[in-house]
Protein backbone atom coordinates (compact mmCIF):
# COMPACT_ATOMS: atom_id res chain seq x y z
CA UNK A 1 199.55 61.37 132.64
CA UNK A 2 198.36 57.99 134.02
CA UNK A 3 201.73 56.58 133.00
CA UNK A 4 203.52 59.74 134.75
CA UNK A 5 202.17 58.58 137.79
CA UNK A 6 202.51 55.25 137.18
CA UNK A 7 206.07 55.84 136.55
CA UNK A 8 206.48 57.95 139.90
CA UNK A 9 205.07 54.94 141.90
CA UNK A 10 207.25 52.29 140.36
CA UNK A 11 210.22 54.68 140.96
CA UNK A 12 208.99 54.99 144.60
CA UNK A 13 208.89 50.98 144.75
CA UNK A 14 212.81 50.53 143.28
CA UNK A 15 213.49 53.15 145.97
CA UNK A 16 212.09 51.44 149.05
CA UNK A 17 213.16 47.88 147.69
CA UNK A 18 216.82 49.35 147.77
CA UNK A 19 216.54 51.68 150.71
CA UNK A 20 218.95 49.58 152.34
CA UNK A 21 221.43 50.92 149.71
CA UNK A 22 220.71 54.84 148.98
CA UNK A 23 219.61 55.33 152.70
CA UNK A 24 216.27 57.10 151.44
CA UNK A 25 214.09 56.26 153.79
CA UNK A 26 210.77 54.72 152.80
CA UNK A 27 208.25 56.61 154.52
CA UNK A 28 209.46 59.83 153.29
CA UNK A 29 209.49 57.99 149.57
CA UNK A 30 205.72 56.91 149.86
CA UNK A 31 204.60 60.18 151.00
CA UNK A 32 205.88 61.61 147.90
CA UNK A 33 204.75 59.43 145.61
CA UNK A 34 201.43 59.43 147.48
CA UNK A 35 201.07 63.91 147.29
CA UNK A 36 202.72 63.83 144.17
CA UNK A 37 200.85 61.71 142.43
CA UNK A 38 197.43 63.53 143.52
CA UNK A 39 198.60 67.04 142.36
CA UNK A 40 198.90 65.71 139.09
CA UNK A 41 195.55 63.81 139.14
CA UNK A 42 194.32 67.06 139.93
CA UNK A 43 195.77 68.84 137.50
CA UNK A 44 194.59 66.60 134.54
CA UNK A 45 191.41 66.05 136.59
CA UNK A 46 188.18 66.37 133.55
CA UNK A 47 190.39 63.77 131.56
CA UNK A 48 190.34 60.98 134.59
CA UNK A 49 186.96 62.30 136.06
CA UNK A 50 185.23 61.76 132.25
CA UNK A 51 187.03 58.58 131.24
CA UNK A 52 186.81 57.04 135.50
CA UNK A 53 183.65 58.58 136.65
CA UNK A 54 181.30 60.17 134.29
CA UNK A 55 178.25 59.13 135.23
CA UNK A 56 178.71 60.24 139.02
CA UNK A 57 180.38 63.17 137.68
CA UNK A 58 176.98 64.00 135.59
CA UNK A 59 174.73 63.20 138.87
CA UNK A 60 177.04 65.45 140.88
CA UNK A 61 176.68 68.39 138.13
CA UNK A 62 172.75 67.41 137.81
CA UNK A 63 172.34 67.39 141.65
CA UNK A 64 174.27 71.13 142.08
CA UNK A 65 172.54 72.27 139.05
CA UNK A 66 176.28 73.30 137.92
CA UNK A 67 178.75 73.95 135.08
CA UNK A 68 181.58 71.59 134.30
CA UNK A 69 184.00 73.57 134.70
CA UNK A 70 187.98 73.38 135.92
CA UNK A 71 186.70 74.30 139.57
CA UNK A 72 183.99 72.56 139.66
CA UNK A 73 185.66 69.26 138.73
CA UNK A 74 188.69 69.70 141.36
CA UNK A 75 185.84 70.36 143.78
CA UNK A 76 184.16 66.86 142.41
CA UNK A 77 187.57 65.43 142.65
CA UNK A 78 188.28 66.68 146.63
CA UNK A 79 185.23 65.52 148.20
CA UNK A 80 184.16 62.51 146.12
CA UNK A 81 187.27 60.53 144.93
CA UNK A 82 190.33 62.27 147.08
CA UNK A 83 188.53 61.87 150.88
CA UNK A 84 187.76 58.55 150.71
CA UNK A 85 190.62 57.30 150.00
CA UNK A 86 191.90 59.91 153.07
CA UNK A 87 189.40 57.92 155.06
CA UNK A 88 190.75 54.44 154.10
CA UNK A 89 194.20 55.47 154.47
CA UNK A 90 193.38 57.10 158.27
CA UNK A 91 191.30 53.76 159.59
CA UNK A 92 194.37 52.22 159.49
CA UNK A 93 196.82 54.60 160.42
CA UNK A 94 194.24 55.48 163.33
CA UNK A 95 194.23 51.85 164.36
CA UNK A 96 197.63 51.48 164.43
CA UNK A 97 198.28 54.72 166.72
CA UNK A 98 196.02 53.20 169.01
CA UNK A 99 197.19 49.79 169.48
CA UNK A 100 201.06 50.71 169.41
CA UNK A 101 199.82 53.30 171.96
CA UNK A 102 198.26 50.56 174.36
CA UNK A 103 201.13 47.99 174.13
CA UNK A 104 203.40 51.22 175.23
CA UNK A 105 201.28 51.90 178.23
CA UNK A 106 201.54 48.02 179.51
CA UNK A 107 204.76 47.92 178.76
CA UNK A 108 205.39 51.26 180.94
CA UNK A 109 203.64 49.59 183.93
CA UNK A 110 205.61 46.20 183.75
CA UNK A 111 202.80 44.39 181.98
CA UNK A 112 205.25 42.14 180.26
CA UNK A 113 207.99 41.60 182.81
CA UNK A 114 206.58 38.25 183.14
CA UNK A 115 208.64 37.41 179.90
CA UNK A 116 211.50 38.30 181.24
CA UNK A 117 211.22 35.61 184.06
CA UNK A 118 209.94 33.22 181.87
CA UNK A 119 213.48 33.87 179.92
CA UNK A 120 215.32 32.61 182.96
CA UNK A 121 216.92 29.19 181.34
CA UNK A 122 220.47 28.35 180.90
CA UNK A 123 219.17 26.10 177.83
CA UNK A 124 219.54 28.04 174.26
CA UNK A 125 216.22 25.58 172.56
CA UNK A 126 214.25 26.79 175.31
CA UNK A 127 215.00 30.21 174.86
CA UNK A 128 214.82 30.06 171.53
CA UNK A 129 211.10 28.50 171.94
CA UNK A 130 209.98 30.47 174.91
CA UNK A 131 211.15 33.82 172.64
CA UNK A 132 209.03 32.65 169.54
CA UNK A 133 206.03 31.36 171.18
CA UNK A 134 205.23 34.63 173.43
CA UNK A 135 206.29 36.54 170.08
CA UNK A 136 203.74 34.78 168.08
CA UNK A 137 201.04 34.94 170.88
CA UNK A 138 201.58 38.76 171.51
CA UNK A 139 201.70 39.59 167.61
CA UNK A 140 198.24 37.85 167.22
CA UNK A 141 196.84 40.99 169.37
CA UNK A 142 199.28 43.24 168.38
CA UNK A 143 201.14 45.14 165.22
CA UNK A 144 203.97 43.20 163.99
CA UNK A 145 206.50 46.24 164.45
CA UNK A 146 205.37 46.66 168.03
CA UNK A 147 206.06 43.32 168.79
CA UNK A 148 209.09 42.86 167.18
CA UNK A 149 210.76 45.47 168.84
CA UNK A 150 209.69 45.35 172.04
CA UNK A 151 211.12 41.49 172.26
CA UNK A 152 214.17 42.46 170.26
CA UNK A 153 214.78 45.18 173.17
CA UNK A 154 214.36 42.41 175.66
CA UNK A 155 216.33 39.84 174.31
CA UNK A 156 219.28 42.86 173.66
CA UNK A 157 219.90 43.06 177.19
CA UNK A 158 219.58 39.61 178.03
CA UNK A 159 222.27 37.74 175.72
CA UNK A 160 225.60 39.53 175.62
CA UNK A 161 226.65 37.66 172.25
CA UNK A 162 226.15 39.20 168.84
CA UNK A 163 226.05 35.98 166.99
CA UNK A 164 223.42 34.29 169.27
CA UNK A 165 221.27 37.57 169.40
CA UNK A 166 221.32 37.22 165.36
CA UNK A 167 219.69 33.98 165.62
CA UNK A 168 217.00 34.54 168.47
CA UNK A 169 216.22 37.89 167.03
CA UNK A 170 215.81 35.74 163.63
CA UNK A 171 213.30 33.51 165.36
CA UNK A 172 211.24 36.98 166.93
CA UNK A 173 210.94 38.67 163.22
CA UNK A 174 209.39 34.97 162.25
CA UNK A 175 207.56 34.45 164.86
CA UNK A 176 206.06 38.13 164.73
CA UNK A 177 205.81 38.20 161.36
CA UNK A 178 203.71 34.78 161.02
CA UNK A 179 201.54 35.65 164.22
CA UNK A 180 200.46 38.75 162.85
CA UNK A 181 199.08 37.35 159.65
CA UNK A 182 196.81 35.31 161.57
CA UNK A 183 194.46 37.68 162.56
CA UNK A 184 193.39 40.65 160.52
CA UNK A 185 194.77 43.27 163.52
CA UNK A 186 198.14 41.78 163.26
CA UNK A 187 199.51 43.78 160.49
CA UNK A 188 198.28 46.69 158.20
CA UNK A 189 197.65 44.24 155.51
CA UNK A 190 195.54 42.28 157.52
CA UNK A 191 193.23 45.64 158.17
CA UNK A 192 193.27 46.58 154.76
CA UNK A 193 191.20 43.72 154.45
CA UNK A 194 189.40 43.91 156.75
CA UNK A 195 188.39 47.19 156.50
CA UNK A 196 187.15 46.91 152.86
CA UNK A 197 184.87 43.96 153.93
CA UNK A 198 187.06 41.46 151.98
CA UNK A 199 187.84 39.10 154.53
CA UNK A 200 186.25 38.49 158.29
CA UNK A 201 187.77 38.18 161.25
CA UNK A 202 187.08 34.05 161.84
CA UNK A 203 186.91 32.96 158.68
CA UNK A 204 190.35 34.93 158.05
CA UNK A 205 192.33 33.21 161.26
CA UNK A 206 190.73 30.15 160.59
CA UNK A 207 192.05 29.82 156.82
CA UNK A 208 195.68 30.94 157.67
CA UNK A 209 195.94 28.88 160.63
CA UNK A 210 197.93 25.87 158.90
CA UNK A 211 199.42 27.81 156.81
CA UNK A 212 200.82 30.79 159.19
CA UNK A 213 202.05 28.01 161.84
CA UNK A 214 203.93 25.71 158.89
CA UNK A 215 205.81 28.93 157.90
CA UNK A 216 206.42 29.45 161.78
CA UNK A 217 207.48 25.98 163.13
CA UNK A 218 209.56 24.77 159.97
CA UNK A 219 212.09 27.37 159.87
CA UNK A 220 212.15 27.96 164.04
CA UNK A 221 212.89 24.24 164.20
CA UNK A 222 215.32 24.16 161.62
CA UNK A 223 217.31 26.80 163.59
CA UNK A 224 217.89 24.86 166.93
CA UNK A 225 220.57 23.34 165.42
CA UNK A 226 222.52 26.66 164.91
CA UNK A 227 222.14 26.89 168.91
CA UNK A 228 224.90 25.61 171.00
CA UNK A 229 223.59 23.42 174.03
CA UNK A 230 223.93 26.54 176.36
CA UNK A 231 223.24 30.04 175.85
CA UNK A 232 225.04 32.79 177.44
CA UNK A 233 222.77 35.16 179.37
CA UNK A 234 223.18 37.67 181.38
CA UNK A 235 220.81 39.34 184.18
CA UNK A 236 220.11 42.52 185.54
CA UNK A 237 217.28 43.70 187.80
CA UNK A 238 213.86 44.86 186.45
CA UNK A 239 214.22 47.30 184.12
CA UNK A 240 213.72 51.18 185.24
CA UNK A 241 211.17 53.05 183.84
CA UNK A 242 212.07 56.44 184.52
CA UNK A 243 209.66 57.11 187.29
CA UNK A 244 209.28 53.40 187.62
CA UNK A 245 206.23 51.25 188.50
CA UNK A 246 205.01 51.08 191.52
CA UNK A 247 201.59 48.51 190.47
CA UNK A 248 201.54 45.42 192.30
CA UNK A 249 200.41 41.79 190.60
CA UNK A 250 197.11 42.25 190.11
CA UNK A 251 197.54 45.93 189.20
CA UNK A 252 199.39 44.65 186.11
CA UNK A 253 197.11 41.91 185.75
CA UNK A 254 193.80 44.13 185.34
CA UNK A 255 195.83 46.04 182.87
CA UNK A 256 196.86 43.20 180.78
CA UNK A 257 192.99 41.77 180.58
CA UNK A 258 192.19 45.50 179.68
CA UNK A 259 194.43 46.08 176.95
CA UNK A 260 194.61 42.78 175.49
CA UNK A 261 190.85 41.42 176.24
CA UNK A 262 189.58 44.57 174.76
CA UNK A 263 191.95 44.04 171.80
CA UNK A 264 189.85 40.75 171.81
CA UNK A 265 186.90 42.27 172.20
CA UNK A 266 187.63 44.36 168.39
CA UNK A 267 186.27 41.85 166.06
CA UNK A 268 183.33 41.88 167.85
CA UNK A 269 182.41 45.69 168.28
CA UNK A 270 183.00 45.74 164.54
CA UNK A 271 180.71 42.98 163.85
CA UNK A 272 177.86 44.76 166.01
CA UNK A 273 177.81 48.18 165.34
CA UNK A 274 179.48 47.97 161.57
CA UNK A 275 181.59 50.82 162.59
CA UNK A 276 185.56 51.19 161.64
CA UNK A 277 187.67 49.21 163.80
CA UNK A 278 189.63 52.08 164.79
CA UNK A 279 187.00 53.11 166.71
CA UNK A 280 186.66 50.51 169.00
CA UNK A 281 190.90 50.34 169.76
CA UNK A 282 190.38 54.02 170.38
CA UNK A 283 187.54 52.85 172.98
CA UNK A 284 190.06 50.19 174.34
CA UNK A 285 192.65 52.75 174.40
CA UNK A 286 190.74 55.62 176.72
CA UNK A 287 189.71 52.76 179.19
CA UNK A 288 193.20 51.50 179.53
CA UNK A 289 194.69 54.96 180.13
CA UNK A 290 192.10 55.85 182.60
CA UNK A 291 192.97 52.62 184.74
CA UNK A 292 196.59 53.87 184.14
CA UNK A 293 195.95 57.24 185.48
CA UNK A 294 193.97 55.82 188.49
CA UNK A 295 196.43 53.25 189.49
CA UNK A 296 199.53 55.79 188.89
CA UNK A 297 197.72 58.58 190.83
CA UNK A 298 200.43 58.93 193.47
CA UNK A 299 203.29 60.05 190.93
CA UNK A 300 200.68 62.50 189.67
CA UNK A 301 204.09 65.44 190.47
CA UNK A 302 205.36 66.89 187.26
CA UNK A 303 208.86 64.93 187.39
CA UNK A 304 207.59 61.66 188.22
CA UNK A 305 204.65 61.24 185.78
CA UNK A 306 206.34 63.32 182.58
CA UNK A 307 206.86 59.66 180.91
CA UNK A 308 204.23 57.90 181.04
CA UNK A 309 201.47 61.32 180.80
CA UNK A 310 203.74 61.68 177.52
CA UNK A 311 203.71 57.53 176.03
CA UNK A 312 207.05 56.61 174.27
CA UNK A 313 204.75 55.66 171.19
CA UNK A 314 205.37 58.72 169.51
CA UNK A 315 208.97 57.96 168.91
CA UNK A 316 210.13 58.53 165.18
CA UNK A 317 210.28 54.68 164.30
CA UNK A 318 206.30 54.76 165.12
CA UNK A 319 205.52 57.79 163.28
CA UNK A 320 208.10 56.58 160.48
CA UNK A 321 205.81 53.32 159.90
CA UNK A 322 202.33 55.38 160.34
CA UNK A 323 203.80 57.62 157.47
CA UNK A 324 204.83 54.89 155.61
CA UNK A 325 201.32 53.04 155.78
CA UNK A 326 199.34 56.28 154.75
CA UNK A 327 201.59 57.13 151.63
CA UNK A 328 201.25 53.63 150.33
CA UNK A 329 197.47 53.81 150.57
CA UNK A 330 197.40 57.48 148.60
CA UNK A 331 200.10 56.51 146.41
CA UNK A 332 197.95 52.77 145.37
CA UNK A 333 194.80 54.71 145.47
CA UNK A 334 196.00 57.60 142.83
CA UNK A 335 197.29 54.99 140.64
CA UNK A 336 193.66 52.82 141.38
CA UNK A 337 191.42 56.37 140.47
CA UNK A 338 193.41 57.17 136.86
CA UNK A 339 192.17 53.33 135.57
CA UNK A 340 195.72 51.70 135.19
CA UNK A 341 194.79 48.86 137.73
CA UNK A 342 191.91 47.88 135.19
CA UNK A 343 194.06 48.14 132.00
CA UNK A 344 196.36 46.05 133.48
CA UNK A 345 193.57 43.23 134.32
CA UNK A 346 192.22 43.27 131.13
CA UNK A 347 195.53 42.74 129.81
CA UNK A 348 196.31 39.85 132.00
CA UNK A 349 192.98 38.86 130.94
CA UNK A 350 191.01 39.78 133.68
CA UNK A 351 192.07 37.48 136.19
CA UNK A 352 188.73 35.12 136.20
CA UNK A 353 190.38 31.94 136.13
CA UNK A 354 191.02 29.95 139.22
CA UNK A 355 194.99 29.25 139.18
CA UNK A 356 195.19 32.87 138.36
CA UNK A 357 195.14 32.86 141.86
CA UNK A 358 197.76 31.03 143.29
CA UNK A 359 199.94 32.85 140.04
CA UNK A 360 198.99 36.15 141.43
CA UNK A 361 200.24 35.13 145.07
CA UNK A 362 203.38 33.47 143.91
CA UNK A 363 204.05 36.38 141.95
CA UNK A 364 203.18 38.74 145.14
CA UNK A 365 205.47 36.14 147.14
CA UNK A 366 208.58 36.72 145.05
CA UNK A 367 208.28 40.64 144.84
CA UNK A 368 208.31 40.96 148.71
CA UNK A 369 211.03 39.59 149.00
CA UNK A 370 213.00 42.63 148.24
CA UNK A 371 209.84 45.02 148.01
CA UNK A 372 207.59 46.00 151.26
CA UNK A 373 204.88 43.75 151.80
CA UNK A 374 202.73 46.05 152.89
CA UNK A 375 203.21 48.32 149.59
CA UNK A 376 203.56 44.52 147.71
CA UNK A 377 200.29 44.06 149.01
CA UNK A 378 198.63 46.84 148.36
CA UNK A 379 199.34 46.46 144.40
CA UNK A 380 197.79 43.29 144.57
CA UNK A 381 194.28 44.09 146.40
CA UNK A 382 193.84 46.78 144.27
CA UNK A 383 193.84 44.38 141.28
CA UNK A 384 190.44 43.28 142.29
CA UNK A 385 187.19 44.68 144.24
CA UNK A 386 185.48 42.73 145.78
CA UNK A 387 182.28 41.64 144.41
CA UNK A 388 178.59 41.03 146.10
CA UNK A 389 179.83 43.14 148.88
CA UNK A 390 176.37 42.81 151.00
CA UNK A 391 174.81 41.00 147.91
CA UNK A 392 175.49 37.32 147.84
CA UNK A 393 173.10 37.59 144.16
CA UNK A 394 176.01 39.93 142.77
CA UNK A 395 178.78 36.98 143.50
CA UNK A 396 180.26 36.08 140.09
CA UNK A 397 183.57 34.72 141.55
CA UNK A 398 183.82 33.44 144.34
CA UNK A 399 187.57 33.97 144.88
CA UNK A 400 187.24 37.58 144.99
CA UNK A 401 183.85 37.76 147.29
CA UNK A 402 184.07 38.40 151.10
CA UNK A 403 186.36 35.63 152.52
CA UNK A 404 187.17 34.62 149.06
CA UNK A 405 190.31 32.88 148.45
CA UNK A 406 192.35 35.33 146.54
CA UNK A 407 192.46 38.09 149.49
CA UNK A 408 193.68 34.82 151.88
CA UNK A 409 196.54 33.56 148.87
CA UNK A 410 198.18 36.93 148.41
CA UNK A 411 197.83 37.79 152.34
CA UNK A 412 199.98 34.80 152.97
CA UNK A 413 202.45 35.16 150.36
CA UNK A 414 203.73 38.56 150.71
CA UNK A 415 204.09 37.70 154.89
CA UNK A 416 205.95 34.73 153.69
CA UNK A 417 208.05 36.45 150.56
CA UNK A 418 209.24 39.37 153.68
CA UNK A 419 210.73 36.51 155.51
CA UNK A 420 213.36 35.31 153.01
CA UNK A 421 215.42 38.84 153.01
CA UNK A 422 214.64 40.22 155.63
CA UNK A 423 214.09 43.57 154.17
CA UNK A 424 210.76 42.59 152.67
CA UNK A 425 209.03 44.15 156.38
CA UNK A 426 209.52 47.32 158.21
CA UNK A 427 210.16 45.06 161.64
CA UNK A 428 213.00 43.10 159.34
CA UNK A 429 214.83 46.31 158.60
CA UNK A 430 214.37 47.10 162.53
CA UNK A 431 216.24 43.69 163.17
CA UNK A 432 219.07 44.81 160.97
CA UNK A 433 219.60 48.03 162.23
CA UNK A 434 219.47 46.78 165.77
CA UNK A 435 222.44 43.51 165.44
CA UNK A 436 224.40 45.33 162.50
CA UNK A 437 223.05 42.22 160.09
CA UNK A 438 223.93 41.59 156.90
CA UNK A 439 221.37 40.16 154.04
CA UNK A 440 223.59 37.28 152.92
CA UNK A 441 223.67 36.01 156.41
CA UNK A 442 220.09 36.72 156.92
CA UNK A 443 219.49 34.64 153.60
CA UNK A 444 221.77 31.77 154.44
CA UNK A 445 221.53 31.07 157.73
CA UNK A 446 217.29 32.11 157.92
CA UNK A 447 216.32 33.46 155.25
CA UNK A 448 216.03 29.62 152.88
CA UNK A 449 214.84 27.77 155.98
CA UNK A 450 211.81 30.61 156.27
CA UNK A 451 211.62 29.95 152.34
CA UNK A 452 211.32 26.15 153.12
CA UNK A 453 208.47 26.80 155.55
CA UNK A 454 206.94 29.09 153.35
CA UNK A 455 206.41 27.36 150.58
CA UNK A 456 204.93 24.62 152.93
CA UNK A 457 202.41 26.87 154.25
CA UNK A 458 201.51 27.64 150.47
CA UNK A 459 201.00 24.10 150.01
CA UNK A 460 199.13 23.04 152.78
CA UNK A 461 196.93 26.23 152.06
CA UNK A 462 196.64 24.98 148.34
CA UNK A 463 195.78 21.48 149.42
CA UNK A 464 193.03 22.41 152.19
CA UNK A 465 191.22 24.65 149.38
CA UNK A 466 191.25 21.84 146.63
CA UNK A 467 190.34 19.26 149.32
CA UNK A 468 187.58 21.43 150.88
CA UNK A 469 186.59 23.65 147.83
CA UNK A 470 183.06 24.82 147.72
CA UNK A 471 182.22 23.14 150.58
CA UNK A 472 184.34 25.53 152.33
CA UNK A 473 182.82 28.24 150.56
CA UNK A 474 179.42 27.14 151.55
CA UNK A 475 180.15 26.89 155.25
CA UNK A 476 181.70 30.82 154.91
C-alpha cells in the first residue's frame, strides 16, 4: 500500500508538471492525491500504525486502558497522526488568507497608486528597473502570487504592446519570485520552514541575501538589452474602484505603515510569544480592516461599500493557490506517515555527508523546473527532520539543525529551478495566462539568463558557506 500511494503522488506530480498540456488544474490534482492518499492510510491503518508508530500506539492503548482493535486504531490514526498534519497544512494556508487579504484591502484604498506615478518615464531601463525593484521590495512583505499579479495588472494597462509587456512582466515574476525567498513570509516554502522551527527569520534573510539578489540582478540586467531606448506607454486616470476611494495622503499612508509595518512586526510576535505566525497576520489583519472601516465610514450605504465589506481576495485564483498549498502538505505528509521518505534515505545512504547537500539542492533545482516548487519543495524537507529542535546536545548534523544549511540550499534552488520555465511557480503560470506566452520564448529570451543568475546565486551561496563554515554556524 505504501507504494499505492506513492504511486498516486508521483502521478499527481507528472500531472501538475504538465498541467500546461492536459489543462488539469493543479489544485484540484493535489487535493486528490492529498484525500486519497489518507483513505487508504486509513484503511491499511494497524500495518503503518505498528511498523511507524508502535510505541505511541502502545502508550495510547496503555493510557485508554483499550483494545487494539480496527476502531480503535483509525481513532489513534485521526487525532494523533491525521490532525497534525491538518494543523501544519492550515498555519500556512491561514497565513496566506491573511496576508493576500491585507494587500487586497490597501490596494482597494489606493495604497499603491504611488507606483503608478513612479511608472511615469518615457525611458524602457527605467521602467524596467522601477517595475523590478518595487516588485522585489513588496514581495519581501508579501506572497509571491499576490505580488506578481497585482504588478502584472498594473503594468497591463500601462504598456499597450504585447511584446514589451512579455519582457517587463518577465522582470516582475523574477523580481517577485527572488524577493520572496528572502524572507520566510515571502512564499509558502519559506513558512514551511519556518513553521517547523527549521530556519529563523534573520538568520534565513541574512543567508539568502547574496544569493536571492545575484539570481535577481543578473538576469534583470541581462534583459535591458531586449528594451528599445523608449517604451510605449499609455495613461489613463487613477484607476476606479467601484465605489472608489475617497482617503486622502495620509489616510493611505497610516494604512500602508499598518499593513506592511505589522507585516514587519510578524517575526517578532513569533519570536515572543512562540505562537504560529498565522496568528499574528490575523492580528495585523483585524487592525487594518478596522482602520479601513473607520476611514471608509461615509460609504457605509449598501451600494457603495458592497466591494470593499466583501475583499476581492476570495477570487478563484486565491482560493485555487490556498487549495493547492493544503493538498501538497496532506499529500507529502501521507507519503511522510507510511515510512517511504525514510526508506528512501537509507537507500541514498542516509544523507549524512556534507556535499549530499548541495546534490540534494541541485537535484531539487532541476525538478522545479518543470515541477511546482512549492510541491518540489516539499519532497525535499520531508527528507530530513530537523534535529536538536530546542536541544543544541541532540545536534548530530549540523546541516539539518535550526538554520542549518540544507533547509537554506534546497530553499534557494527550487526558487531558482521555477525561474528557468516559467511553469515551475503558480505566479509563472499567472504570467502566461495573462500575455498568451509561450515556454520556448520564456526559455530563450528569460528563462537561460534567470538560469545564468541562478547558478551564480548557488555559487556565491556555496562559496560564503565554505569560506565562513563553522564559524557561521557558531555565530547562528
Amino acid at each position: 500500500m505504501t507504494l499505492v500511494i506513492l504511486t498516486i503522488l508521483v502521478l499527481a506530480y507528472v500531472l501538475i508538471a504538465t498541467e500546461n498540456v492536459t489543462k488539469v488544474n493543479r489544485a484540484a490534482v493535489a487535493i486528490f492525491a492529498g484525500t486519497v492518499g489518507w483513505v487508504l492510510y486509513v484503511c491499511f491503518g494497524m500495518d503503518f500504525v505498528t511498523s511507524e508508530h508502535l510505541a505511541d500506539y502502545s502508550r495510547f492503548l496503555h493510557l485508554g486502558d483499550a483494545d487494539s482493535t480496527s476502531t480503535t486504531v483509525k481513532y489513534y490514526i485521526s487525532r494523533n497522526i491525521f490532525l497534525p498534519w491538518v494543523g501544519r497544512a492550515a498555519e500556512i494556508v491561514l497565513f496566506l488568507l491573511a496576508t493576500m487579504t491585507i494587500v487586497e484591502i490597501l490596494n482597494n484604498n489606493g495604497c499603491f497608486d504611488f507606483v503608478r506615478q513612479l511608472l511615469r518615464t518615457r525611458s524602457s531601463k527605467k521602467m524596467l528597473w522601477t517595475l523590478a525593484i518595487v516588485t522585489f521590495l513588496i514581495s519581501i512583505n508579501l506572497d509571491n502570487l499576490t505580488t506578481t499579479v497585482m504588478m502584472l495588472t498594473m503594468m497591463h494597462a500601462i504598456i499597450p504592446s504585447r511584446r514589451q509587456r512579455m519582457i517587463y512582466g518577465s522582470a516582475i515574476l523574477l523580481a517577485a519570485n527572488c524577493g520572496g525567498a528572502l524572507t520566510v513570509i515571502g512564499n509558502p516554502e519559506g513558512l514551511v520552514l519556518w513553521n517547523s522551527g527549521a530556519v529563523t527569520a534573520t538568520v534565513f534573510s541574512f543567508s539568502l541575501l547574496l544569493p536571492c539578489l545575484a539570481a535577481w540582478l543578473i538576469p534583470t540586467a541581462m534583459m535591458m538589452r531586449m528594451l528599445p531606448e523608449r517604451v510605449d506607454s499609455e495613461w489613463i486616470v487613477m484607476p476606479f474602484r467601484g465605489d472608489d476611494t475617497r482617503l486622502n495622503a495620509w489616510q493611505r499612508q497610516l494604512m500602508l505603515f499598518v499593513g506592511i509595518g505589522g507585516l514587519w512586526f510578524i517575526p517578532t510576535f513569533h519570536s515572543i510569544t512562540k505562537l504560529s505566525p498565522f496568528l499574528g497576520a490575523l492580528c495585523v489583519l483585524s487592525i487594518l480592516w478596522i482602520v479601513n472601516e473607520i476611514f471608509n465610514r461615509k460609504l457605509m450605504n449598501m451600494d457603495a461599500m458592497v466591494e470593499r465589506r466583501t475583499p476581492r481576495v476570495l477570487q478563484y485564483g486565491v482560493i485555487q493557490m490556498i487549495l493547492f498549498v493544503m493538498g501538497m502538505i496532506m499529500a507529502v505528509g501521507v507519503v511522510k506517515e507510511s515510512g517511504a521518505f525514510d526508506d528512501l534515505m537509507n537507500l541514498l545512504g542516509g544523507g549524512e555527508e556534507r556535499p549530499n547537500v548541495w546534490l540534494h539542492g541541485i537535484a531539487a533545482g532541476v525538478l522545479s523546473t518543470v515541477l511546482d516548487n512549492f510541491a518540489t519543495a516539499m519532497n525535499f524537507f520531508s527528507l530530513h527532520d530537523v534535529v536538536g529542535l530546542g536541544d543544541p546536545s541532540m545536534v548530530l548534523d549540523p546541516n539539518y539543525s535550526t538554520n542549518g544549511l540544507y533547509w537554506q540550499v534546497v530553499a534557494y534552488c527550487v526558487m531558482a529551478g521555477g525561474n528557468v520555465l516559467g511553469i515551475g511557480t503558480i505566479s509563472g503560470l499567472a504570467l502566461m495566462k495573462m500575455e498568451h506566452m509561450h515556454i520556448g520564448w520564456f526559455f530563450r529570451n528569460i528563462g537561460s539568463k534567470a538560469l545564468v543568475g541562478g547558478v551564480a546565486g548557488l555559487a556565491i551561496l556555496w562559496l560564503s558557506h565554505t569560506l565562513m563554515g563553522g564559524t557561521m554556524y557558531l555565530m547562528i
